[in-house]
PDB file of N, CA and C in Angstrom:
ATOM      1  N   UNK A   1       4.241  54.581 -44.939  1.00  0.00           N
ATOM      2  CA  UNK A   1       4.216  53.168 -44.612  1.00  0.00           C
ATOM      3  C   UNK A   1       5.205  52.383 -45.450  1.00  0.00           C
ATOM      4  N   UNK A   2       5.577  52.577 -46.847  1.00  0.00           N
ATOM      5  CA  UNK A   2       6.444  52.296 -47.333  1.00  0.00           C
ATOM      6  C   UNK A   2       7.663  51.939 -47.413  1.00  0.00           C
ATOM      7  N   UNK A   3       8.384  51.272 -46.959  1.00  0.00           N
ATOM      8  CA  UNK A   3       9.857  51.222 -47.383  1.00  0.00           C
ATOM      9  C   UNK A   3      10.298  50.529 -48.265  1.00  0.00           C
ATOM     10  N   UNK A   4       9.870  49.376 -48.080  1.00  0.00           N
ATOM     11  CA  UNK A   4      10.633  48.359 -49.697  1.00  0.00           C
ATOM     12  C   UNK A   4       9.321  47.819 -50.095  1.00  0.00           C
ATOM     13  N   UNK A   5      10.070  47.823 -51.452  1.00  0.00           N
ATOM     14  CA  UNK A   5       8.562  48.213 -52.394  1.00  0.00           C
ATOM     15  C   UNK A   5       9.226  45.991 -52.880  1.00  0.00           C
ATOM     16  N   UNK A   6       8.179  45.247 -52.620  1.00  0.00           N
ATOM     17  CA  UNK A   6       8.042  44.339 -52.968  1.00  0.00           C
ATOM     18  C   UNK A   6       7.929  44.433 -54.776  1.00  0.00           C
ATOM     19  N   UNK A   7       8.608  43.599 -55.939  1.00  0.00           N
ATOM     20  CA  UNK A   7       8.716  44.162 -57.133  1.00  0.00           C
ATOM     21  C   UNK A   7       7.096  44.031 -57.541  1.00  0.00           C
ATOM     22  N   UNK A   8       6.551  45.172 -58.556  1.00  0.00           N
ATOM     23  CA  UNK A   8       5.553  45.090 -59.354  1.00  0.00           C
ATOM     24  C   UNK A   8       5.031  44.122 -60.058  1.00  0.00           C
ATOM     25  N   UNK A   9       4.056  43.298 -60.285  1.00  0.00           N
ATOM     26  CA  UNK A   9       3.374  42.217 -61.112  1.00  0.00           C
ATOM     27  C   UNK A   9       2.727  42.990 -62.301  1.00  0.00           C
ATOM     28  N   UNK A  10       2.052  42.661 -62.801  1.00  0.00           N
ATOM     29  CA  UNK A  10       1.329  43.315 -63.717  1.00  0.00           C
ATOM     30  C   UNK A  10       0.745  44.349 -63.881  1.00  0.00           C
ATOM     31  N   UNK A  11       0.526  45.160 -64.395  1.00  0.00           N
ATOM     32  CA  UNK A  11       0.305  46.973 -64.362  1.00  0.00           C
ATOM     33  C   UNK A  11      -1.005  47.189 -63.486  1.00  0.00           C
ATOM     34  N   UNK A  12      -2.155  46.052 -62.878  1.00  0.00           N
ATOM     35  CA  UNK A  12      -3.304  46.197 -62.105  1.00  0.00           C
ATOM     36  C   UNK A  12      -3.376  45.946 -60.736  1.00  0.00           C
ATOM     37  N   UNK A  13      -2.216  46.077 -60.438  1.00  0.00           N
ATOM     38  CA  UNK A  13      -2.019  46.186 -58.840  1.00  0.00           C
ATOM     39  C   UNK A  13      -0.431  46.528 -58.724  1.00  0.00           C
ATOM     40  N   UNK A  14      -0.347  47.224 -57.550  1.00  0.00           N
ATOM     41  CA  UNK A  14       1.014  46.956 -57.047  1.00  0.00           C
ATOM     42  C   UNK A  14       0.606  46.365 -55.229  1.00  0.00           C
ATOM     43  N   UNK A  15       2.217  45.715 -55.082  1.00  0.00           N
ATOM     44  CA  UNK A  15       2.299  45.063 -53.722  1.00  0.00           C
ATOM     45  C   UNK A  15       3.616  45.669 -52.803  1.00  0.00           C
ATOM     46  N   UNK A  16       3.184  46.320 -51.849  1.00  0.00           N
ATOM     47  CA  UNK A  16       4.364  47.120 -51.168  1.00  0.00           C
ATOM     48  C   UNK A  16       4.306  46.419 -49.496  1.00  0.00           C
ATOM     49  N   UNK A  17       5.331  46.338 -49.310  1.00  0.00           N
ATOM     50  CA  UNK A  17       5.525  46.003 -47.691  1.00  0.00           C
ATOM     51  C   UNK A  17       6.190  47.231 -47.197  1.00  0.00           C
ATOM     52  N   UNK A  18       6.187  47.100 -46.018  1.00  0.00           N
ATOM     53  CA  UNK A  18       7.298  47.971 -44.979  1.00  0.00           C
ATOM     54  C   UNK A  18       8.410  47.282 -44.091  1.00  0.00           C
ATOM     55  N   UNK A  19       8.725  47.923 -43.143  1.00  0.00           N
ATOM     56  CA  UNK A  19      10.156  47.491 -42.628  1.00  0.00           C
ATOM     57  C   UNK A  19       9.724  46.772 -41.407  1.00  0.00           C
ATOM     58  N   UNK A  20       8.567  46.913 -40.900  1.00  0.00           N
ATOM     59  CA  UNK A  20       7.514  45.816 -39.910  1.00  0.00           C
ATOM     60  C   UNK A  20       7.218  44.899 -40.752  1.00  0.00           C
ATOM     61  N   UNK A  21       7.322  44.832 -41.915  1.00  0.00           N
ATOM     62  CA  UNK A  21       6.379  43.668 -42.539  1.00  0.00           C
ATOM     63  C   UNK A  21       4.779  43.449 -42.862  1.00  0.00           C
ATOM     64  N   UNK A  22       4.131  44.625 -43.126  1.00  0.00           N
ATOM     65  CA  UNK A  22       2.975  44.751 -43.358  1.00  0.00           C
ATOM     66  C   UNK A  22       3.190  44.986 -44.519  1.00  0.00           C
ATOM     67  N   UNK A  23       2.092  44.788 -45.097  1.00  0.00           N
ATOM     68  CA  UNK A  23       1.593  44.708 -46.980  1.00  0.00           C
ATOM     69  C   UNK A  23       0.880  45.454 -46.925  1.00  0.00           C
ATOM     70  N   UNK A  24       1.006  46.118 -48.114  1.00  0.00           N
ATOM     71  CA  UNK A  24       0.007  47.793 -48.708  1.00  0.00           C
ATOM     72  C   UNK A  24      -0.208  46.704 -50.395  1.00  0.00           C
ATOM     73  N   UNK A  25      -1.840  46.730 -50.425  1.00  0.00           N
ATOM     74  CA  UNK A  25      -1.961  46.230 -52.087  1.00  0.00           C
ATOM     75  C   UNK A  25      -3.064  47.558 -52.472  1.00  0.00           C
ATOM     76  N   UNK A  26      -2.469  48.363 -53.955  1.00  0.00           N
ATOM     77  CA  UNK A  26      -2.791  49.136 -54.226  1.00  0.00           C
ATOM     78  C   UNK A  26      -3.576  48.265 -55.714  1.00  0.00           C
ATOM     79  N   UNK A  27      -4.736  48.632 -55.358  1.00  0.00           N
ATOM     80  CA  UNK A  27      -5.626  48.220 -56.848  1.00  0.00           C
ATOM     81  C   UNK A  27      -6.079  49.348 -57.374  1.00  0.00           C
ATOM     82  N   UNK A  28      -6.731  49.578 -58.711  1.00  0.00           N
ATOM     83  CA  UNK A  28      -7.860  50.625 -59.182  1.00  0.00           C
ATOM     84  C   UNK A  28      -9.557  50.476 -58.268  1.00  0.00           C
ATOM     85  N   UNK A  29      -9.986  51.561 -58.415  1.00  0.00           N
ATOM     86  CA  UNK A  29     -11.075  51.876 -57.613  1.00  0.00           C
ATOM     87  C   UNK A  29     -12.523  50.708 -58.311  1.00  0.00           C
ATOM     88  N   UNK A  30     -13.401  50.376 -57.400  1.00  0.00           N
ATOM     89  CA  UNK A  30     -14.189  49.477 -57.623  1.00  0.00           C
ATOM     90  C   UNK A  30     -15.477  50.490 -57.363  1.00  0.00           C
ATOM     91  N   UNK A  31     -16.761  50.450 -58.107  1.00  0.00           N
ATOM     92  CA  UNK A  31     -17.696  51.141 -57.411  1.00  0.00           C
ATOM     93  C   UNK A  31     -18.517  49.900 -56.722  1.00  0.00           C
ATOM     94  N   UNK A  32     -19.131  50.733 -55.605  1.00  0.00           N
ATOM     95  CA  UNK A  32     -19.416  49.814 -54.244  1.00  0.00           C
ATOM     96  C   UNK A  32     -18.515  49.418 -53.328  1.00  0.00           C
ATOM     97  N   UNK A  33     -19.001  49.751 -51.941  1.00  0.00           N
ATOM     98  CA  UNK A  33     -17.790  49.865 -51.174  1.00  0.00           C
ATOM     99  C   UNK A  33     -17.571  48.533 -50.758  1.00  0.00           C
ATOM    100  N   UNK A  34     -16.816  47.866 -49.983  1.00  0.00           N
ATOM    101  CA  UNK A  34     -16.193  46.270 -49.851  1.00  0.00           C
ATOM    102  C   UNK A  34     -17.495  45.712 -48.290  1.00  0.00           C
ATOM    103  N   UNK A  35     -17.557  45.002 -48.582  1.00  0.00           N
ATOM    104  CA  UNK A  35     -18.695  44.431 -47.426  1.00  0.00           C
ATOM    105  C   UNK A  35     -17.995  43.117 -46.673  1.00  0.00           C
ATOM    106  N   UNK A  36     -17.838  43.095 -45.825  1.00  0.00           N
ATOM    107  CA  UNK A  36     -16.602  41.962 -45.371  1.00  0.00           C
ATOM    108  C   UNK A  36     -15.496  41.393 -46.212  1.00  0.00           C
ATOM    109  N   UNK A  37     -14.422  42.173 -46.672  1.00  0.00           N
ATOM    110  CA  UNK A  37     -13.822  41.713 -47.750  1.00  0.00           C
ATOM    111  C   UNK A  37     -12.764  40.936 -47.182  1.00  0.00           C
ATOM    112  N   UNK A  38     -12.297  39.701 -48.277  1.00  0.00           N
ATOM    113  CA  UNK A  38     -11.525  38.910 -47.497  1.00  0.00           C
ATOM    114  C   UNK A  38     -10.429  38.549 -48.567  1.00  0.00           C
ATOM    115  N   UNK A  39      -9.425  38.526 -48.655  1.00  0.00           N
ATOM    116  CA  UNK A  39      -8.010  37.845 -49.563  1.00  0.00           C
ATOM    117  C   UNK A  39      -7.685  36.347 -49.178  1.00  0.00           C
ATOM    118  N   UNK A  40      -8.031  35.787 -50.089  1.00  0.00           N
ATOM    119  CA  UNK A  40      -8.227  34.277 -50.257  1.00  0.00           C
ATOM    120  C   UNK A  40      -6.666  33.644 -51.503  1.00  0.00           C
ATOM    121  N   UNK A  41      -6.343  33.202 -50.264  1.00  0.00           N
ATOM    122  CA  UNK A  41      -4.623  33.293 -50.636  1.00  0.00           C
ATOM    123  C   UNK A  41      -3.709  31.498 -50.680  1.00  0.00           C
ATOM    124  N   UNK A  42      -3.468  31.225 -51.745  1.00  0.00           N
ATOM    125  CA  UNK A  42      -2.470  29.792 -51.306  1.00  0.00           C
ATOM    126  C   UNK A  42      -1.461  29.866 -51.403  1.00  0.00           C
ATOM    127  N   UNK A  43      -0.747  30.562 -51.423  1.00  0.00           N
ATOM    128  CA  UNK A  43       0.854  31.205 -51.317  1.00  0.00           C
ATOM    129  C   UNK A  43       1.097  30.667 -53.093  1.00  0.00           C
ATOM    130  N   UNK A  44       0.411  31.080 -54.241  1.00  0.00           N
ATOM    131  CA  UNK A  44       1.061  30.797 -55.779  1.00  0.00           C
ATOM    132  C   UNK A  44       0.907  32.161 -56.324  1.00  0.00           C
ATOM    133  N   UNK A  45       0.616  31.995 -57.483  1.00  0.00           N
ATOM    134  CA  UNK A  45       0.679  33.217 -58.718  1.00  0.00           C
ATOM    135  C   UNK A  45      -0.467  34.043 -58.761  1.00  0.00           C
ATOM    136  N   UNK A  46      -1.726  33.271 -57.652  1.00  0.00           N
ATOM    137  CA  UNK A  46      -3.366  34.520 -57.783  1.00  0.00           C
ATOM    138  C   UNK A  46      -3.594  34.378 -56.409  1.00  0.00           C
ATOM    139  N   UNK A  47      -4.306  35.496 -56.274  1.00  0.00           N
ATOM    140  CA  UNK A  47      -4.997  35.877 -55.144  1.00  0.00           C
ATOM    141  C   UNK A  47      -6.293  36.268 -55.799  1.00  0.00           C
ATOM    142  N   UNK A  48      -7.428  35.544 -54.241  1.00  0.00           N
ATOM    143  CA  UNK A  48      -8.507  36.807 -55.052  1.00  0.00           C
ATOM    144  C   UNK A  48      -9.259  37.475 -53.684  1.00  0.00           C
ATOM    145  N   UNK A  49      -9.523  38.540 -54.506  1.00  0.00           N
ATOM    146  CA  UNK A  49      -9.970  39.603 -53.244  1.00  0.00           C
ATOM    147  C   UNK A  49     -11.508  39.678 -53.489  1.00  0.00           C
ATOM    148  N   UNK A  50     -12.337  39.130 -52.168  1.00  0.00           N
ATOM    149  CA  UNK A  50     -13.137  39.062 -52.288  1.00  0.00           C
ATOM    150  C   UNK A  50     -14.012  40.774 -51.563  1.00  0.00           C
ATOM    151  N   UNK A  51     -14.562  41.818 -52.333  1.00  0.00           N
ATOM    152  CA  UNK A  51     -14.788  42.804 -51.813  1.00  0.00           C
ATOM    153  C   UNK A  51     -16.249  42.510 -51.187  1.00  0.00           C
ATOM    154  N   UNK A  52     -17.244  42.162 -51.949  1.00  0.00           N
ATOM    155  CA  UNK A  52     -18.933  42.215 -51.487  1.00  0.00           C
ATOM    156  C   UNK A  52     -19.267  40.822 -52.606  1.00  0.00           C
ATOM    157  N   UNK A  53     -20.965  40.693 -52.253  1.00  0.00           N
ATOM    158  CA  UNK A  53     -21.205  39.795 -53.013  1.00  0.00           C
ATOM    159  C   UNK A  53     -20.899  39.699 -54.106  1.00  0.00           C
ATOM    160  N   UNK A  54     -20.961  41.110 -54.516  1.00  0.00           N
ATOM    161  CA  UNK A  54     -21.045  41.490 -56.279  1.00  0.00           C
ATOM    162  C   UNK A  54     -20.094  41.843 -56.890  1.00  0.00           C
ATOM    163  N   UNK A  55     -18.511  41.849 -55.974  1.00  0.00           N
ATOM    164  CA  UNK A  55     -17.537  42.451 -56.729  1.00  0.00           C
ATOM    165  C   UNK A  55     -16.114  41.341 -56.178  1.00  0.00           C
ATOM    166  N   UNK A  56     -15.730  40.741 -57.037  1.00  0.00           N
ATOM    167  CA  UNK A  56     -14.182  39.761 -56.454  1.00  0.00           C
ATOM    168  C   UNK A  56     -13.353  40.211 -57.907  1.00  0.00           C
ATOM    169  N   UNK A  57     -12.129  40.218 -56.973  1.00  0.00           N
ATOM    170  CA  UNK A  57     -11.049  41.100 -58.069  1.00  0.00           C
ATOM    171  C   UNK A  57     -10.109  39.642 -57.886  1.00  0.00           C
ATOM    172  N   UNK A  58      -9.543  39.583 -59.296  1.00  0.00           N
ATOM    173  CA  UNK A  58      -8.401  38.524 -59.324  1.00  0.00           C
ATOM    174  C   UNK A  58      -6.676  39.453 -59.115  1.00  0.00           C
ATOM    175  N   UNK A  59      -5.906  38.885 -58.327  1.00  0.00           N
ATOM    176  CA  UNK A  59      -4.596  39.757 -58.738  1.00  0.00           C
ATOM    177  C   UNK A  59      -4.005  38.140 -59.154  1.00  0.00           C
ATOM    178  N   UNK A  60      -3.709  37.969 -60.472  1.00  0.00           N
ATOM    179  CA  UNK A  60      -2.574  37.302 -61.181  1.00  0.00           C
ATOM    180  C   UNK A  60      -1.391  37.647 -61.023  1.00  0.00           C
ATOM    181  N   UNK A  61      -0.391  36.923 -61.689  1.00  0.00           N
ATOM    182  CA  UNK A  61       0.713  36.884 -61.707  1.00  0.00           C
ATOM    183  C   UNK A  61       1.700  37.533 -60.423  1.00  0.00           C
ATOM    184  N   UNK A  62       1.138  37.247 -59.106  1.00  0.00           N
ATOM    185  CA  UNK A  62       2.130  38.054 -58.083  1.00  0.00           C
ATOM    186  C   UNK A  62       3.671  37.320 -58.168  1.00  0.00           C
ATOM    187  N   UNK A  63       4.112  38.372 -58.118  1.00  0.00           N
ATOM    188  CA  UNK A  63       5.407  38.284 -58.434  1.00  0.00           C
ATOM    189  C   UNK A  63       6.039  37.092 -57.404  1.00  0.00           C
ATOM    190  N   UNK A  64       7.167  36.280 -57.436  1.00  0.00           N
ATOM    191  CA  UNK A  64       7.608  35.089 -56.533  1.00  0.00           C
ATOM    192  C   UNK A  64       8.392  35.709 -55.505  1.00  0.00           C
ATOM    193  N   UNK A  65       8.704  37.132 -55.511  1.00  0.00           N
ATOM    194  CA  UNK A  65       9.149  37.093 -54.093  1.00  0.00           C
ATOM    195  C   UNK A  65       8.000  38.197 -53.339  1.00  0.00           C
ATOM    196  N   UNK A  66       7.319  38.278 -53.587  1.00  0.00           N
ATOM    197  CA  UNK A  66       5.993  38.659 -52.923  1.00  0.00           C
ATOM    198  C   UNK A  66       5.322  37.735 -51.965  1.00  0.00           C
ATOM    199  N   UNK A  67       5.295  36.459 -52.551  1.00  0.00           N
ATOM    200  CA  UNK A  67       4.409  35.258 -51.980  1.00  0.00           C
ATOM    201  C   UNK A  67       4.825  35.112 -51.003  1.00  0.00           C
ATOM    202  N   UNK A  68       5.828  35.012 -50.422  1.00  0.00           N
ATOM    203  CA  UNK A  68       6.152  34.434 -49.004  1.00  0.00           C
ATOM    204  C   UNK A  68       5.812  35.378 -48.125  1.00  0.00           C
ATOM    205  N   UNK A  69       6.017  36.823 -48.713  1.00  0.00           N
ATOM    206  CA  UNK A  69       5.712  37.933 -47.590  1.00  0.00           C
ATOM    207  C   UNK A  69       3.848  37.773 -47.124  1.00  0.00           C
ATOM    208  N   UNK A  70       3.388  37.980 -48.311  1.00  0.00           N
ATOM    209  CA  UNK A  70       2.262  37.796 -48.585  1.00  0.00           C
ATOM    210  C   UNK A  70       1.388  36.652 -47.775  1.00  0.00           C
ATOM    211  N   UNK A  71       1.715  35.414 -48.096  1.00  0.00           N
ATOM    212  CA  UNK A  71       1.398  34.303 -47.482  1.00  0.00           C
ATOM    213  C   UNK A  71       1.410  34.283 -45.470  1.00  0.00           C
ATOM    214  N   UNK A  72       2.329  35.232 -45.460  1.00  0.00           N
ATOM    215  CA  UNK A  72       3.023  35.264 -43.812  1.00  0.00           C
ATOM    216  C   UNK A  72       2.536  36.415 -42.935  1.00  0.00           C
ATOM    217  N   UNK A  73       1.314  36.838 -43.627  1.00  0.00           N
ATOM    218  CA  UNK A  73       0.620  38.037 -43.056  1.00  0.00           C
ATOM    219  C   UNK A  73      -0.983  37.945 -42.442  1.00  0.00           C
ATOM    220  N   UNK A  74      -1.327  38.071 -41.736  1.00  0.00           N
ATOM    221  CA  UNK A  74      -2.964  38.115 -41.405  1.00  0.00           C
ATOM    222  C   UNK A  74      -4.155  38.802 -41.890  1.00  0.00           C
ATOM    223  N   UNK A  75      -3.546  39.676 -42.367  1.00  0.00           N
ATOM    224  CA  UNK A  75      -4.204  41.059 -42.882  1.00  0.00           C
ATOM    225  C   UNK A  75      -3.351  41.955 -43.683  1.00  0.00           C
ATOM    226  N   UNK A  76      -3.844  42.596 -45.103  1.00  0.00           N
ATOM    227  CA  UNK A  76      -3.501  43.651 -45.770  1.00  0.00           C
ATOM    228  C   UNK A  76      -4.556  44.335 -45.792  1.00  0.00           C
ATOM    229  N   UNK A  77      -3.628  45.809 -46.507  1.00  0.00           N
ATOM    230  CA  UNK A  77      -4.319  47.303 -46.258  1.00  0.00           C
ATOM    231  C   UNK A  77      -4.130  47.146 -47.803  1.00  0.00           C
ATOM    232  N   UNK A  78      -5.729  47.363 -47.928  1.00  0.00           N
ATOM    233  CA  UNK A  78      -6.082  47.783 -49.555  1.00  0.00           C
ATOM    234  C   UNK A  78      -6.493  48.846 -49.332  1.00  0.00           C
ATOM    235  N   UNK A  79      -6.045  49.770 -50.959  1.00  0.00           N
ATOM    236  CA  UNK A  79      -5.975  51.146 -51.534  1.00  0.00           C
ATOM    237  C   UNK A  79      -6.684  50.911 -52.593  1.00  0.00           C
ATOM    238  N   UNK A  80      -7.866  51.843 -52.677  1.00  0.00           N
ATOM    239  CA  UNK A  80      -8.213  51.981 -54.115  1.00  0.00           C
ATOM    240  C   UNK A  80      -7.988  53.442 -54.559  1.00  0.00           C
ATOM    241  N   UNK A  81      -7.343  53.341 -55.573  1.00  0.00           N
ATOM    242  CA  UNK A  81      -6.952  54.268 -56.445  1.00  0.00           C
ATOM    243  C   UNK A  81      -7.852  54.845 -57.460  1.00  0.00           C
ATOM    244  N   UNK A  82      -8.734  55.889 -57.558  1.00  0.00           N
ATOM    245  CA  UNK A  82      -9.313  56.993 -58.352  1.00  0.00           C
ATOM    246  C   UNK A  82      -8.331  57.934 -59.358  1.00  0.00           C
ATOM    247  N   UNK A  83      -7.981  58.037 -60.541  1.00  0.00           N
ATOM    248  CA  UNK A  83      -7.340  59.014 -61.502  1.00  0.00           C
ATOM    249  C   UNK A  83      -5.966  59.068 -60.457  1.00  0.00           C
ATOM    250  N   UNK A  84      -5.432  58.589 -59.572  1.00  0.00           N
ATOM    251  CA  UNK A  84      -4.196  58.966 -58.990  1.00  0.00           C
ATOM    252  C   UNK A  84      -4.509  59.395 -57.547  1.00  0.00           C
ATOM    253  N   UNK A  85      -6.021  59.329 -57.235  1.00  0.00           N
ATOM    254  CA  UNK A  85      -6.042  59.248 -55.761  1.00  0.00           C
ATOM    255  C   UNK A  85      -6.496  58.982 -55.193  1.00  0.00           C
ATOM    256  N   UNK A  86      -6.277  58.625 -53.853  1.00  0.00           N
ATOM    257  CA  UNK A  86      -7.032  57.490 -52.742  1.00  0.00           C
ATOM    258  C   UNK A  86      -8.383  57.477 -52.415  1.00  0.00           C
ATOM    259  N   UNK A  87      -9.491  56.756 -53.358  1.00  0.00           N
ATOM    260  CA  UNK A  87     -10.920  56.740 -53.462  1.00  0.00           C
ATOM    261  C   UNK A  87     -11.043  56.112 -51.711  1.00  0.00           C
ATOM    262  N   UNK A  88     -10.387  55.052 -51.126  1.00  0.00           N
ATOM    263  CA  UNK A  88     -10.924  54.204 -50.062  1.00  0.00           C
ATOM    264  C   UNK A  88      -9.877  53.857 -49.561  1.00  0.00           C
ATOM    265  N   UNK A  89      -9.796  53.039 -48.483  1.00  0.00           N
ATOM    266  CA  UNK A  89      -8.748  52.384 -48.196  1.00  0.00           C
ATOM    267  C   UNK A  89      -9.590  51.492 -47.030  1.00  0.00           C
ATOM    268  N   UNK A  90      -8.612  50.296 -46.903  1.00  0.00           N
ATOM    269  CA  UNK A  90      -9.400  49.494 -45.988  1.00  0.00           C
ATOM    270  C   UNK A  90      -8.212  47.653 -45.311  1.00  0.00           C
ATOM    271  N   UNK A  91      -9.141  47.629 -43.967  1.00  0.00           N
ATOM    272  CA  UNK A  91      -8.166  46.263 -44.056  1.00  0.00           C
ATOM    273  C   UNK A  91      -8.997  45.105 -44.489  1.00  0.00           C
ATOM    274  N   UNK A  92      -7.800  43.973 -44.829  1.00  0.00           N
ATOM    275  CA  UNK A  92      -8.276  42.787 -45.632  1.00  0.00           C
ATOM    276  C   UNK A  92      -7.925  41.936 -44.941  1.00  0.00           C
ATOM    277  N   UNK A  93      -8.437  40.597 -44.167  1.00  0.00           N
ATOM    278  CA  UNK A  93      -8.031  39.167 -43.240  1.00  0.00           C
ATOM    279  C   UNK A  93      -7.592  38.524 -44.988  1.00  0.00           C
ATOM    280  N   UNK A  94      -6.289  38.006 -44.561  1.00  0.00           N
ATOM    281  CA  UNK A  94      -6.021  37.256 -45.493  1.00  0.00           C
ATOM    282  C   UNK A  94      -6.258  35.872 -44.814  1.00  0.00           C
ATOM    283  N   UNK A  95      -6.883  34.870 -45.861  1.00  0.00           N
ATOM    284  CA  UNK A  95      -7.480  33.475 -45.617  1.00  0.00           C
ATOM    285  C   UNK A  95      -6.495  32.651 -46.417  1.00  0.00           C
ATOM    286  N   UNK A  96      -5.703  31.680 -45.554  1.00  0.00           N
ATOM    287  CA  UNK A  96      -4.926  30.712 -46.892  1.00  0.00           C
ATOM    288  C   UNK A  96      -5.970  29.807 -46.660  1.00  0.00           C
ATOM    289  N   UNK A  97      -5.234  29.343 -47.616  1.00  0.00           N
ATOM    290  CA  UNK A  97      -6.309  27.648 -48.550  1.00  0.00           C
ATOM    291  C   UNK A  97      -5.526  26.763 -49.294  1.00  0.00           C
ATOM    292  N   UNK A  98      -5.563  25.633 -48.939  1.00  0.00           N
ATOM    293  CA  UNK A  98      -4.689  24.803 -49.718  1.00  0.00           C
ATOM    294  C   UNK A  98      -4.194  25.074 -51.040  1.00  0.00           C
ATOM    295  N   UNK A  99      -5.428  25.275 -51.948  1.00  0.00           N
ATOM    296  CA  UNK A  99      -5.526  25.208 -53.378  1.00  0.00           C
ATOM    297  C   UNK A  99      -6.695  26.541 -53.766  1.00  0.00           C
ATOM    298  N   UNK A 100      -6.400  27.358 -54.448  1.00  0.00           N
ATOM    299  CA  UNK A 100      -7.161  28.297 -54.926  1.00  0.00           C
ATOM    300  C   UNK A 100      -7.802  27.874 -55.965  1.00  0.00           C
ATOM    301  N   UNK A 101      -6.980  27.283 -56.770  1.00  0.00           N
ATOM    302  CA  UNK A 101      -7.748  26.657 -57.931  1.00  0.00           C
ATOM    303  C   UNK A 101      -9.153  25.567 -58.226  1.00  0.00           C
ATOM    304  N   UNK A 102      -8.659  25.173 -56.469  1.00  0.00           N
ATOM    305  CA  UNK A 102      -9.630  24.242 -56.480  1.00  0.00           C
ATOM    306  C   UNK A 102     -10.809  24.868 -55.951  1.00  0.00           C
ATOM    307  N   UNK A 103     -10.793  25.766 -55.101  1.00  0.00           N
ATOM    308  CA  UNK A 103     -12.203  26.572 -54.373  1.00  0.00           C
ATOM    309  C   UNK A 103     -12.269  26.999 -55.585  1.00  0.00           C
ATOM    310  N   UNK A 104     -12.181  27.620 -56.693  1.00  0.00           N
ATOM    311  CA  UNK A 104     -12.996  28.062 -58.089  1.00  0.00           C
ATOM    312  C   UNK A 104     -13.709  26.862 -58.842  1.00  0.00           C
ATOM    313  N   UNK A 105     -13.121  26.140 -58.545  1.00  0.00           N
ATOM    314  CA  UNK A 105     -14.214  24.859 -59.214  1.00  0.00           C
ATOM    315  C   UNK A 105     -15.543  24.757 -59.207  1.00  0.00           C
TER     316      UNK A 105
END
């Protein structure tokens, strides 16, 4: 699925697109599997991935040329990663929102 690897953010996720324009976000493995999970997105520096009641992952610092790809998508394919291999995989409805900062309030 891979072709251009959108650049790396911080060592707890990576963000990869392809040559269609779909997004691959590779995180570490979560225990409990995702229960309507949803990516709650305002096109800035966090995303958060909402897996089940009990589990929301923050991805910080996405890199600035990520966001636009990111922002311009309906859905990503999350990977969770076990010791180096694919515990799950799954799709994600990405939700924009004006302000992320402000739905955490």
């Amino acid at each position: 699925m891979v072709e251009n690897n959108i650049p790396q953010t911080e060592g707890q996720y990576d963000i990869l697109q392809n040559a269609a324009g779909e997004i691959l976000i590779i995180i570490q493995y979560h225990a409990g599997g995702p229960e309507n999970p949803r990516l709650v997105y305002d096109g800035g520096e966090q995303a958060l991935l909402y897996r089940s009641r009990e589990s929301a992952v923050m991805l910080d610092n996405i890199n600035v040329e990520a966001r636009s790809p990111l922002k311009s998508v309906n859905e990503v394919l999350m990977v969770e990663l076990e010791d180096d291999d694919v515990a799950r995989e799954y799709r994600v409805p990405v939700r924009a929102v004006k302000s992320l900062e402000a739905l955490m309030r």
